[in-house]
N, C-alpha and C. Protein backbone atom coordinates (compact mmCIF):
# COMPACT_ATOMS: atom_id res chain seq x y z
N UNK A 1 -49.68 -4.40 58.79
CA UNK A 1 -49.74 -4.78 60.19
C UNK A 1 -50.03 -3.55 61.06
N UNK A 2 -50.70 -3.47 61.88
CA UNK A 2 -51.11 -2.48 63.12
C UNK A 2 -49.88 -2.57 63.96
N UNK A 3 -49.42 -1.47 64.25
CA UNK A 3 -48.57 -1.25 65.40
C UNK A 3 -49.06 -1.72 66.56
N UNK A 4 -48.19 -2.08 67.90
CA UNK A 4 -48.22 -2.08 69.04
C UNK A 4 -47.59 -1.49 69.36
N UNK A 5 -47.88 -1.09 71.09
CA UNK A 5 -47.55 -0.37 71.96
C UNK A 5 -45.64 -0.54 72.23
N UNK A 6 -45.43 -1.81 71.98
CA UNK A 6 -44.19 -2.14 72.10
C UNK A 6 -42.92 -1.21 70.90
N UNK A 7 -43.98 -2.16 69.27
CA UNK A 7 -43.22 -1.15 68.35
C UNK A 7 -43.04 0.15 68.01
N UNK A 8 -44.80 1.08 68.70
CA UNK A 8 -44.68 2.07 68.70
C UNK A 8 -43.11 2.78 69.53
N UNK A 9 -42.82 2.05 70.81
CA UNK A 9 -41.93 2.56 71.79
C UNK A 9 -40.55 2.37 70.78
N UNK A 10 -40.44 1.41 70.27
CA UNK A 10 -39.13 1.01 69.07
C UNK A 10 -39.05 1.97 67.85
N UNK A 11 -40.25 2.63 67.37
CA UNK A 11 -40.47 3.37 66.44
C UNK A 11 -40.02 4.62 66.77
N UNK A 12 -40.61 5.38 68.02
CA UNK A 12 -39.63 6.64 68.48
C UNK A 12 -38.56 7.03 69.41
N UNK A 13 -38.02 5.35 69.59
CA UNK A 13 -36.74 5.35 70.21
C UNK A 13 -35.82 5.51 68.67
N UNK A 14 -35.99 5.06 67.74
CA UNK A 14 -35.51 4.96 66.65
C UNK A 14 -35.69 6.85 66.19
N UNK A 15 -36.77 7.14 66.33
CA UNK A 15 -37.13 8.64 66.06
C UNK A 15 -35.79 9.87 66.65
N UNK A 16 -35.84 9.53 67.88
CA UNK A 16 -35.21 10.00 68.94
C UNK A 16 -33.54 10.14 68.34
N UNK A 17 -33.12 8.94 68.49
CA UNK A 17 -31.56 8.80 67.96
C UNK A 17 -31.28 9.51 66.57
N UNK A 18 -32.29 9.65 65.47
CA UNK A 18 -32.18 10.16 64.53
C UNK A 18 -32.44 11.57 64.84
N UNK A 19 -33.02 12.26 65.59
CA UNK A 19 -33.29 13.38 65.69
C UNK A 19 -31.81 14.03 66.49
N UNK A 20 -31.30 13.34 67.29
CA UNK A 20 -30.28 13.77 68.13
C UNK A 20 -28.51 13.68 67.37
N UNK A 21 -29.15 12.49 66.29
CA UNK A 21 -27.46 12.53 65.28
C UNK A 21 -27.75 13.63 63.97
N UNK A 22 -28.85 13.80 64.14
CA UNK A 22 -29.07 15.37 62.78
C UNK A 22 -29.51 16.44 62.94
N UNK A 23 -29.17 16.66 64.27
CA UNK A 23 -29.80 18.25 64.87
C UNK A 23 -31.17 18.59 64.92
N UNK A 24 -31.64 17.49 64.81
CA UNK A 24 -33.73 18.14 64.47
C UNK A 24 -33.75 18.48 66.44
N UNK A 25 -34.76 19.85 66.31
CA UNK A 25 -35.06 20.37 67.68
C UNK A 25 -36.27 20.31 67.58
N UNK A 26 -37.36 19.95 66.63
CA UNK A 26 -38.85 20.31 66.51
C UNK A 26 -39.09 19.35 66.19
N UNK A 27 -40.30 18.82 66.50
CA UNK A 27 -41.40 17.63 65.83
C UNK A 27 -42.25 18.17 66.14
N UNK A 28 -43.38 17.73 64.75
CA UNK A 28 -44.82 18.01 64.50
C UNK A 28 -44.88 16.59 63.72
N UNK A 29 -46.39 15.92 64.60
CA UNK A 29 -46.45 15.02 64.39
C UNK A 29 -47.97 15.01 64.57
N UNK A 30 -49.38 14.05 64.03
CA UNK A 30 -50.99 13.61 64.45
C UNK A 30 -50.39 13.08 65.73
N UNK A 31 -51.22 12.50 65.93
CA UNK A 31 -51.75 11.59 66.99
C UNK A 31 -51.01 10.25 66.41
N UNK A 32 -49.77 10.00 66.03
CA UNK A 32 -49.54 8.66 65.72
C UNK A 32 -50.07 7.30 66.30
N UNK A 33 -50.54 6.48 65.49
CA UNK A 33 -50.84 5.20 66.18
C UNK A 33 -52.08 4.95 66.14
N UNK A 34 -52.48 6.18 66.38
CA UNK A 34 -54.20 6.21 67.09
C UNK A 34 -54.63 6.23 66.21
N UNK A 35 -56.29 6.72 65.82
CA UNK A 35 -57.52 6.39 64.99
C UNK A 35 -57.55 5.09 64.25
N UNK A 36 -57.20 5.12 63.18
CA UNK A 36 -57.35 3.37 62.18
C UNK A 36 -56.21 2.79 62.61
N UNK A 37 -55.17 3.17 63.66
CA UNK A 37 -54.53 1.84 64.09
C UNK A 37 -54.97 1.31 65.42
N UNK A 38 -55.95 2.09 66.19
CA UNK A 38 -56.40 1.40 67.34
C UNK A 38 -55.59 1.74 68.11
N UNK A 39 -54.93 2.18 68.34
CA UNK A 39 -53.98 2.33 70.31
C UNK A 39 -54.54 3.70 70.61
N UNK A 40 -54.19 3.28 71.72
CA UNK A 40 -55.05 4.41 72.90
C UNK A 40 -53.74 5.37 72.79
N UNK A 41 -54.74 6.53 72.52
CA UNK A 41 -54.06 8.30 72.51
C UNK A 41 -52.94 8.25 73.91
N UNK A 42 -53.61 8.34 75.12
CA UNK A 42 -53.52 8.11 76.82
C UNK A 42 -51.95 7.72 76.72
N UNK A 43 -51.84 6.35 76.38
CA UNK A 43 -50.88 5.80 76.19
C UNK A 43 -49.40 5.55 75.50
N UNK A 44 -50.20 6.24 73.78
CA UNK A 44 -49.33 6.48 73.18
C UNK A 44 -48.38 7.58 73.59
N UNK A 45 -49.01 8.98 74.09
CA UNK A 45 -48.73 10.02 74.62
C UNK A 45 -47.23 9.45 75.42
N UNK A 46 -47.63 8.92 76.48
CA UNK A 46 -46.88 8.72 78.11
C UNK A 46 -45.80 8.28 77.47
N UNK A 47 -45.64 7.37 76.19
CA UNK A 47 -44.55 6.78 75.70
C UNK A 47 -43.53 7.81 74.98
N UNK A 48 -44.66 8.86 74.11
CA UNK A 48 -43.59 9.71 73.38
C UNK A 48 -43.40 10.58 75.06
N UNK A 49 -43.36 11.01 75.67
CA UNK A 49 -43.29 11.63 76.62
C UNK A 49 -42.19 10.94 77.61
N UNK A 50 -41.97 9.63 77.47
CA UNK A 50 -41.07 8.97 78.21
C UNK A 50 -39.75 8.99 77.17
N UNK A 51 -39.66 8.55 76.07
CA UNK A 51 -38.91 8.44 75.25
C UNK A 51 -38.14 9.89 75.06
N UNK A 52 -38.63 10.93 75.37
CA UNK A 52 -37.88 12.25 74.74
C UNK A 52 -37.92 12.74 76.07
N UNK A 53 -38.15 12.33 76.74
CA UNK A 53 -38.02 13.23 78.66
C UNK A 53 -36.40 13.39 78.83
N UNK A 54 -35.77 12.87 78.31
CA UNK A 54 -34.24 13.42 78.59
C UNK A 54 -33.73 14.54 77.23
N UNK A 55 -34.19 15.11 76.54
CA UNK A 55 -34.10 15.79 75.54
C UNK A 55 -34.46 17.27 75.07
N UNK A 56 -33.37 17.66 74.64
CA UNK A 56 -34.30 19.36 74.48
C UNK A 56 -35.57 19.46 72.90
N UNK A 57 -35.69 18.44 72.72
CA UNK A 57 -36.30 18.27 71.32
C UNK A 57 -37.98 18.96 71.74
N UNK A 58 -38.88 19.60 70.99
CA UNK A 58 -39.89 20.25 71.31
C UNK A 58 -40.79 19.67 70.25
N UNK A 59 -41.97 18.54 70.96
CA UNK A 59 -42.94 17.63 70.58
C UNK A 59 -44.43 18.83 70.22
N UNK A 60 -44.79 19.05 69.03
CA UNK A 60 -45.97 19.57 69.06
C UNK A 60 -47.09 18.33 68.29
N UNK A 61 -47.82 18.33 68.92
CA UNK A 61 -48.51 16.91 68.48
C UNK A 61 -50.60 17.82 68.07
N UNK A 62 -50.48 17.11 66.70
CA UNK A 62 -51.86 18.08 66.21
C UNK A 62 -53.15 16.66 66.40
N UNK A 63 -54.48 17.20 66.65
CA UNK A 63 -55.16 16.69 66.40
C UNK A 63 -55.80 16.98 64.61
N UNK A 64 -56.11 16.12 64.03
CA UNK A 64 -56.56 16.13 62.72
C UNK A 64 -58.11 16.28 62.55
């Protein structure tokens, strides 16, 4: 199944809580979602960006 925009937001709210009950301070992550699953980069972005805006966690996100 292709993600949506919805599950993507469920996927790193889920990310989030796990990162904050096991001490992770770093993520390195692609472009999740995007290329062969179709969601817009733009978008996906604003979400991981909304989801971790209360957090000291440090998002480095690679293009492939």
């Amino acid at each position: 199944h292709k993600p949506t925009y919805d599950s993507m937001r469920k996927s790193l709210e889920a990310m989030k809580a796990h990162c904050l009950n096991n001490g992770v301070t770093d993520i390195s992550m692609p472009r999740i979602g995007c290329g062969l699953d179709g969601l817009d980069w733009n978008k996906v972005s604003a979400i991981l960006d909304q989801v971790f805006e209360d957090t000291d966690i440090k998002i480095t996100v690679y293009s492939l």
